[in-house]
C-alpha atoms as a PDB file:
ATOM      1  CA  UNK A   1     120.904 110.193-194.514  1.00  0.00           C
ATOM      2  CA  UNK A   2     118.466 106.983-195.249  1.00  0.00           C
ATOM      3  CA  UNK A   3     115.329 106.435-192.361  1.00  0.00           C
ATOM      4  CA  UNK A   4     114.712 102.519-192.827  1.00  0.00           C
ATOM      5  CA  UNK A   5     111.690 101.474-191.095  1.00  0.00           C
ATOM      6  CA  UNK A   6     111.574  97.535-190.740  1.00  0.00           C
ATOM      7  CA  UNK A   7     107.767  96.527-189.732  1.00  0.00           C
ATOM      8  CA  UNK A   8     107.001  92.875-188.749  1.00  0.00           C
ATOM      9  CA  UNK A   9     103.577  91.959-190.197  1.00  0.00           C
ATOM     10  CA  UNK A  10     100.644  91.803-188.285  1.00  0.00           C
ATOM     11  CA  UNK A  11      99.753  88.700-186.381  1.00  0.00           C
ATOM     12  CA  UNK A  12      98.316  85.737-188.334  1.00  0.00           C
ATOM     13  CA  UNK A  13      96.813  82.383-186.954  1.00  0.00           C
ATOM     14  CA  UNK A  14      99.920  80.460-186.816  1.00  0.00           C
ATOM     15  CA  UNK A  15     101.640  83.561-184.729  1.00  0.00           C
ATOM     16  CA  UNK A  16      98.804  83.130-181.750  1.00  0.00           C
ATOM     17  CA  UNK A  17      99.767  78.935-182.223  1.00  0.00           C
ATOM     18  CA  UNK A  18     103.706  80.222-182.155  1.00  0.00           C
ATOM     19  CA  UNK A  19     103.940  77.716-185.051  1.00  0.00           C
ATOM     20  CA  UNK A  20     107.198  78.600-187.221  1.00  0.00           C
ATOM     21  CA  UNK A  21     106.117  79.036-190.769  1.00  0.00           C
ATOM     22  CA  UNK A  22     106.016  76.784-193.676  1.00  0.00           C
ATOM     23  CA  UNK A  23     107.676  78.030-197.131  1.00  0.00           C
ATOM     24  CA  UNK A  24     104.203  77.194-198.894  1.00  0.00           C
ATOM     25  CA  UNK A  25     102.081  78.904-195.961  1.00  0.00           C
ATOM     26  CA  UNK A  26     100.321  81.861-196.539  1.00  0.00           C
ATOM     27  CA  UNK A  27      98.065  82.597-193.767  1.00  0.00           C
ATOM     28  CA  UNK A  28      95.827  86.075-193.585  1.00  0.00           C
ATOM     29  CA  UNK A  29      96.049  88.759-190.790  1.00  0.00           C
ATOM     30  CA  UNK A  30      93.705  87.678-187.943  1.00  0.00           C
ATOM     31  CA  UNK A  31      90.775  90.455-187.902  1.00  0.00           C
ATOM     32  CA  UNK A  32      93.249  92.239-184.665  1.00  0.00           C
ATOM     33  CA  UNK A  33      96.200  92.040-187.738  1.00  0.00           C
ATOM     34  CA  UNK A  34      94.062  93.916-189.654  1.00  0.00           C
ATOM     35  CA  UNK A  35      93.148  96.360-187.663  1.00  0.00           C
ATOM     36  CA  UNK A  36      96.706  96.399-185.985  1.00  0.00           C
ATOM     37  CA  UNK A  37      98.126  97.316-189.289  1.00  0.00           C
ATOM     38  CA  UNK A  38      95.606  99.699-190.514  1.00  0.00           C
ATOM     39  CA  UNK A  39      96.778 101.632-187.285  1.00  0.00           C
ATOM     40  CA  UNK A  40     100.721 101.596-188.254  1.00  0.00           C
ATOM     41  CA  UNK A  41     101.988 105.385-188.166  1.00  0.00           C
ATOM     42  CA  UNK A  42     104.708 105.335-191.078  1.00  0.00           C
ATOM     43  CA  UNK A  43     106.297 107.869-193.172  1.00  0.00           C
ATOM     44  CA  UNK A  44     103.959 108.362-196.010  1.00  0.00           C
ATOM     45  CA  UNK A  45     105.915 108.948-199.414  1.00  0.00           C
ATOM     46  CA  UNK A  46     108.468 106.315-198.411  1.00  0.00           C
ATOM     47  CA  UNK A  47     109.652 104.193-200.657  1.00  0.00           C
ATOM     48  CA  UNK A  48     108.482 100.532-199.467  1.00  0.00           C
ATOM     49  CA  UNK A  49     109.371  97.609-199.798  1.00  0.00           C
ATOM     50  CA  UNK A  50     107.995  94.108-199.229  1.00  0.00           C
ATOM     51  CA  UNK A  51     108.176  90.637-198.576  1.00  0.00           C
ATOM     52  CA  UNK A  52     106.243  88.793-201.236  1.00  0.00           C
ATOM     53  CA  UNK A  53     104.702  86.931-198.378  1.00  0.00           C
ATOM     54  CA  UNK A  54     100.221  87.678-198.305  1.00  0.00           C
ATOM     55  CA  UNK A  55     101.053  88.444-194.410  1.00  0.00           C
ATOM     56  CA  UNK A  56     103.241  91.311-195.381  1.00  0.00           C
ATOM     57  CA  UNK A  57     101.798  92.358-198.471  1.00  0.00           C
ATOM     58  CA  UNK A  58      98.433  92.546-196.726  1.00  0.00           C
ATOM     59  CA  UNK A  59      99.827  94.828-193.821  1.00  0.00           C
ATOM     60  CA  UNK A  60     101.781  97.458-196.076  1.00  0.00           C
ATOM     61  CA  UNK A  61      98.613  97.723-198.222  1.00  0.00           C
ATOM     62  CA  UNK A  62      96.615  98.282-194.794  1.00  0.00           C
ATOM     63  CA  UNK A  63      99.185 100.878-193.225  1.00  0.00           C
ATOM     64  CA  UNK A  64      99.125 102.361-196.578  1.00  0.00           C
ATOM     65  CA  UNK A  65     101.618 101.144-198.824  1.00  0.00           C
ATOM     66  CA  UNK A  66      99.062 100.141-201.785  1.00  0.00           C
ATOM     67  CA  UNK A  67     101.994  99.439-204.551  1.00  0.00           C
ATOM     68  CA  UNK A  68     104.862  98.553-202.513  1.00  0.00           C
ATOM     69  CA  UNK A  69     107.867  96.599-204.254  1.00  0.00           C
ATOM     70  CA  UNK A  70     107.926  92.733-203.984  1.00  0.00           C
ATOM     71  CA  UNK A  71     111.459  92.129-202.682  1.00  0.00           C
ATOM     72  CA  UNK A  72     112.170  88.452-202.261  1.00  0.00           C
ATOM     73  CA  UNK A  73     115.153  89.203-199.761  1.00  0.00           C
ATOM     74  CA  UNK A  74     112.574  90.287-197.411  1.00  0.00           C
ATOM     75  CA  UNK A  75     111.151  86.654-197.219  1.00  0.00           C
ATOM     76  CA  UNK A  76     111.081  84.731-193.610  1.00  0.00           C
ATOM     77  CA  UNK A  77     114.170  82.280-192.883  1.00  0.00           C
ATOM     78  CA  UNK A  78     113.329  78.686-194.717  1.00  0.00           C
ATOM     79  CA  UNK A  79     112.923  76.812-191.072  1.00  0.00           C
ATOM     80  CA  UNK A  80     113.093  73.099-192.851  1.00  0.00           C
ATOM     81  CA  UNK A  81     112.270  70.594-190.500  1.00  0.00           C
ATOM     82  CA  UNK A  82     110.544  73.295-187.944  1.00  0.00           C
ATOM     83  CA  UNK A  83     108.367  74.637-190.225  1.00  0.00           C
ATOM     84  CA  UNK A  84     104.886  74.330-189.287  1.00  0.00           C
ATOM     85  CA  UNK A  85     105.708  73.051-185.545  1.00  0.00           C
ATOM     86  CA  UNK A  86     105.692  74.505-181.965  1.00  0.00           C
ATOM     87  CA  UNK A  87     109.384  74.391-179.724  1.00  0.00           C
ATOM     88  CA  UNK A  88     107.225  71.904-177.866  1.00  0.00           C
ATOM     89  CA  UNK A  89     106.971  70.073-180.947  1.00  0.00           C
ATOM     90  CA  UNK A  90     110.178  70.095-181.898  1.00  0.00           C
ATOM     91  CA  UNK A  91     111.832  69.414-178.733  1.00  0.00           C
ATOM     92  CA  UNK A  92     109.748  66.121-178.909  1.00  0.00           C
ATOM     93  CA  UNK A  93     110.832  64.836-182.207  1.00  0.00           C
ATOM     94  CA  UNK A  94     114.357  66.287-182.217  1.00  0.00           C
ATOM     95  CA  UNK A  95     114.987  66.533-178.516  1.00  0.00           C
ATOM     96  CA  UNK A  96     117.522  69.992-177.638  1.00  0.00           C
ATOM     97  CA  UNK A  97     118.646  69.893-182.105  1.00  0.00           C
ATOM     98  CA  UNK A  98     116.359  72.676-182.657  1.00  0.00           C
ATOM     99  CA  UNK A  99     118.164  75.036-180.319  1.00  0.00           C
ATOM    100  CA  UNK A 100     121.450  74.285-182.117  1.00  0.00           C
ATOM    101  CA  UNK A 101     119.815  74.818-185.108  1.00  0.00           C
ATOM    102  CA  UNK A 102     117.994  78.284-184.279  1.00  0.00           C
ATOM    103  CA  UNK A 103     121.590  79.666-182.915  1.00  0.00           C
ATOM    104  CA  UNK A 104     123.147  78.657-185.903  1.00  0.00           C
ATOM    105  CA  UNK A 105     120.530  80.732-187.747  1.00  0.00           C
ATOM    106  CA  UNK A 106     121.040  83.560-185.903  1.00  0.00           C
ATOM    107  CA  UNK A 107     124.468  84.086-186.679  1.00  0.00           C
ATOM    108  CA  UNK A 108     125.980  85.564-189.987  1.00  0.00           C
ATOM    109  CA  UNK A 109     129.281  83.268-190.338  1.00  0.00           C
ATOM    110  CA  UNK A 110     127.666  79.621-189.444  1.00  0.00           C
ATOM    111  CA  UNK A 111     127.162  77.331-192.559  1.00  0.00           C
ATOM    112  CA  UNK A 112     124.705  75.550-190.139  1.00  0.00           C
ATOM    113  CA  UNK A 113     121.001  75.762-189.868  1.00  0.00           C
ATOM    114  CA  UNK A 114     117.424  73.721-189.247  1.00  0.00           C
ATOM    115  CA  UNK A 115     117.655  70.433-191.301  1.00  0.00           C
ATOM    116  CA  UNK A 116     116.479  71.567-194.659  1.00  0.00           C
ATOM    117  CA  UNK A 117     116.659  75.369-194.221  1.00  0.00           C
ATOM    118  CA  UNK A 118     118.878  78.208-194.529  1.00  0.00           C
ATOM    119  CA  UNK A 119     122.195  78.732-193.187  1.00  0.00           C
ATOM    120  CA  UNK A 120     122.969  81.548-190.777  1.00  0.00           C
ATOM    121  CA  UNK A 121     125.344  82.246-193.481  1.00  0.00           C
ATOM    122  CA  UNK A 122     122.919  82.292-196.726  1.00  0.00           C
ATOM    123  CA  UNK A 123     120.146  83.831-194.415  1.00  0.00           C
ATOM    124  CA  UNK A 124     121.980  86.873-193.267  1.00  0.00           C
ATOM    125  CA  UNK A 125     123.833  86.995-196.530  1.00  0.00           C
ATOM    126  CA  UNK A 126     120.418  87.655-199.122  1.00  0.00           C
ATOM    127  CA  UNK A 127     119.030  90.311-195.824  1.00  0.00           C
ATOM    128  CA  UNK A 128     123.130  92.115-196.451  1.00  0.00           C
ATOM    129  CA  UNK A 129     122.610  92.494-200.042  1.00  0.00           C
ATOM    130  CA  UNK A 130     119.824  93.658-199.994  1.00  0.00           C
ATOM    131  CA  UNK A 131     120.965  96.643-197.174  1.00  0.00           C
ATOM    132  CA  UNK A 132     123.574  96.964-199.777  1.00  0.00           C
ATOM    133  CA  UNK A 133     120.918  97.753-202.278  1.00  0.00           C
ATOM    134  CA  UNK A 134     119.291 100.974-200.559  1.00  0.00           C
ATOM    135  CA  UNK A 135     119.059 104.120-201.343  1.00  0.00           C
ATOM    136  CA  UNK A 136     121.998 106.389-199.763  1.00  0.00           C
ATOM    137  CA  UNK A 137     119.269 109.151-198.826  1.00  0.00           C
ATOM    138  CA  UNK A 138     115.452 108.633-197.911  1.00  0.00           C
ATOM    139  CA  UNK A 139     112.886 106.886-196.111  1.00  0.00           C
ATOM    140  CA  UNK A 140     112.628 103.157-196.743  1.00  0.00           C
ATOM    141  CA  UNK A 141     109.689 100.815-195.264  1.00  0.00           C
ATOM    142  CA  UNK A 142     110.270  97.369-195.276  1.00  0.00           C
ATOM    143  CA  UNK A 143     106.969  95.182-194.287  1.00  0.00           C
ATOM    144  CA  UNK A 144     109.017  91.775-193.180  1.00  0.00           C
ATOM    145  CA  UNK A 145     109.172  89.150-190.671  1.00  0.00           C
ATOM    146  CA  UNK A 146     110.789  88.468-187.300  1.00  0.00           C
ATOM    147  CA  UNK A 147     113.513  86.503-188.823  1.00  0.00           C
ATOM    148  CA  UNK A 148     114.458  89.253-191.533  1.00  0.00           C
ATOM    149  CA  UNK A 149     113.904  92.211-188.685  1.00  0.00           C
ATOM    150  CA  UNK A 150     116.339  90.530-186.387  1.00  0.00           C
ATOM    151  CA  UNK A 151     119.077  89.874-188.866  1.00  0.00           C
ATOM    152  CA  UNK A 152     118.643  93.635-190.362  1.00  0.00           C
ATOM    153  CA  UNK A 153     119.490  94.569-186.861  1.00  0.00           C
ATOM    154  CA  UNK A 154     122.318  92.335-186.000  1.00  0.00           C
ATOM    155  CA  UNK A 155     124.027  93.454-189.431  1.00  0.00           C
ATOM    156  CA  UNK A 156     123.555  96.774-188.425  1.00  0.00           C
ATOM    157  CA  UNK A 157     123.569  97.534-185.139  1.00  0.00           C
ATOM    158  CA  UNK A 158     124.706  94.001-183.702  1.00  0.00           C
ATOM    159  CA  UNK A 159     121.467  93.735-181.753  1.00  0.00           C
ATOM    160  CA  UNK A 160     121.765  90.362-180.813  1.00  0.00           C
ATOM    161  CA  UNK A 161     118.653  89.864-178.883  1.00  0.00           C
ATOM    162  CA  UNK A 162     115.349  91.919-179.191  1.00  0.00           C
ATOM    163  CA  UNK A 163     111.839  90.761-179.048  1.00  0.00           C
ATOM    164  CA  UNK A 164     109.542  91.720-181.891  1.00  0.00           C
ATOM    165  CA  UNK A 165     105.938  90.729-181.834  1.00  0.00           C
ATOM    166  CA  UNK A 166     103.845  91.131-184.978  1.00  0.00           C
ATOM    167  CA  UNK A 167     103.137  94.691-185.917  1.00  0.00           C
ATOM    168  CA  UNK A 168     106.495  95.872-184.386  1.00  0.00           C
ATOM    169  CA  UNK A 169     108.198  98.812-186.108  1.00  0.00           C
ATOM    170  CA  UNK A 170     112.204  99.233-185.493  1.00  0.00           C
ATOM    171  CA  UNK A 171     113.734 102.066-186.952  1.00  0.00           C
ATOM    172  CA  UNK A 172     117.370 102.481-188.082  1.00  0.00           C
ATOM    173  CA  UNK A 173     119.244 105.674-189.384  1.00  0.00           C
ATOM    174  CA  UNK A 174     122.504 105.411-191.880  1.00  0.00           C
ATOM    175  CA  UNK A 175     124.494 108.262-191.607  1.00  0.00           C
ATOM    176  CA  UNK A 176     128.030 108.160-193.525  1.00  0.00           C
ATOM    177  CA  UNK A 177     127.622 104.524-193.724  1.00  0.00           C
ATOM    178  CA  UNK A 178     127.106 104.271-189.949  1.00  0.00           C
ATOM    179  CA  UNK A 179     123.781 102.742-188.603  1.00  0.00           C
ATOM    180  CA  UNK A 180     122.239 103.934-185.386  1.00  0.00           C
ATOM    181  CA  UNK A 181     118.733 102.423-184.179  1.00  0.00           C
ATOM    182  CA  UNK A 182     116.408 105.661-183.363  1.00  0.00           C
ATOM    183  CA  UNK A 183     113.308 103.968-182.194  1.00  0.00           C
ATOM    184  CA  UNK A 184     111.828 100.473-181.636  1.00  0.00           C
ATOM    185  CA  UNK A 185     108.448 100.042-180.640  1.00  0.00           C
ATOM    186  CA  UNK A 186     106.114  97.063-179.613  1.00  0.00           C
ATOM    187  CA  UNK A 187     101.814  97.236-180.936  1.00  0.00           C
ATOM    188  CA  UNK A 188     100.003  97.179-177.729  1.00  0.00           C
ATOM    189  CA  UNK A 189      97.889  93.675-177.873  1.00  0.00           C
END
């Protein structure tokens, strides 16, 4: 039996904005991230894993994670042409696009996606892999992003629609190669 615990990061500046992130963007835990994380309840002794992304990095090392594995699988969807922009934004520059291209991220078997991002299909297919790539018994945290956390689900489960703010912890069982989600909690802002 394999716990996997997948754990948004913390909130960041851009998060409060609800700015989707740039690939080159970086940004630190807001001082409530900080202390947000350094209040996560996870398994201690779990093997953990992490985005390579400061945001993530910053909150396993905070819940308690100090040497947690870089895994570049665990890295937020490449947005393209939304990256660094609001849906207000967007909608202004590309008019009702963006929600074609969001869907189309959200969906394992679209070769679609933002202008100059991912595809559903090469999005969900690096998060599969790397599911693939657990242990068969254990407890696994993975400090990731809402992107990551909501394809992770919809491969597993087929969750389809679930609302993760930062600091959000969902937890998934495999049993016999069968994946049930056990708990999913929210931080309380």
């Amino acid at each position: 039996m394999l716990n996997l615990h997948l754990v948004r990061h913390a909130p960041t500046a851009p998060n409060t904005e609800r700015r989707y992130p740039r690939e080159d963007e970086d940004a630190p835990l807001t001082g409530e991230g900080r202390a947000l994380a350094a209040g996560l309840r996870l398994p201690r002794g779990a093997l953990a894993h992490t985005s390579p992304s400061r945001r993530a990095l910053d909150t396993a090392r905070l819940a308690g994670f100090e040497d947690p594995l870089l895994t570049p699988a665990l890295a937020e969807a490449r947005f393209g042409a939304m990256a660094g922009r609001t849906w207000a934004e967007l909608e202004q520059v590309y008019g009702t696009t963006p929600r074609h291209w969001i869907e189309a991220l959200a969906q394992p078997n679209i070769d679609f996606g933002p202008l100059g991002g991912e595809t559903g299909r090469g999005f969900h297919a690096r998060i599969q892999q790397w599911l693939e790539a657990l242990p068969e018994r254990g407890e696994v945290v993975a400090f990731t992003h809402a992107g990551p956390m909501h394809a992770a689900l919809r491969l597993t489960v087929g969750l389809q629609a679930v609302t993760t703010p930062p600091g959000s912890v969902a937890t998934l069982r495999r049993v016999s190669g069968q994946w049930w989600l056990t708990g999913l909690r929210a931080p309380d802002l």
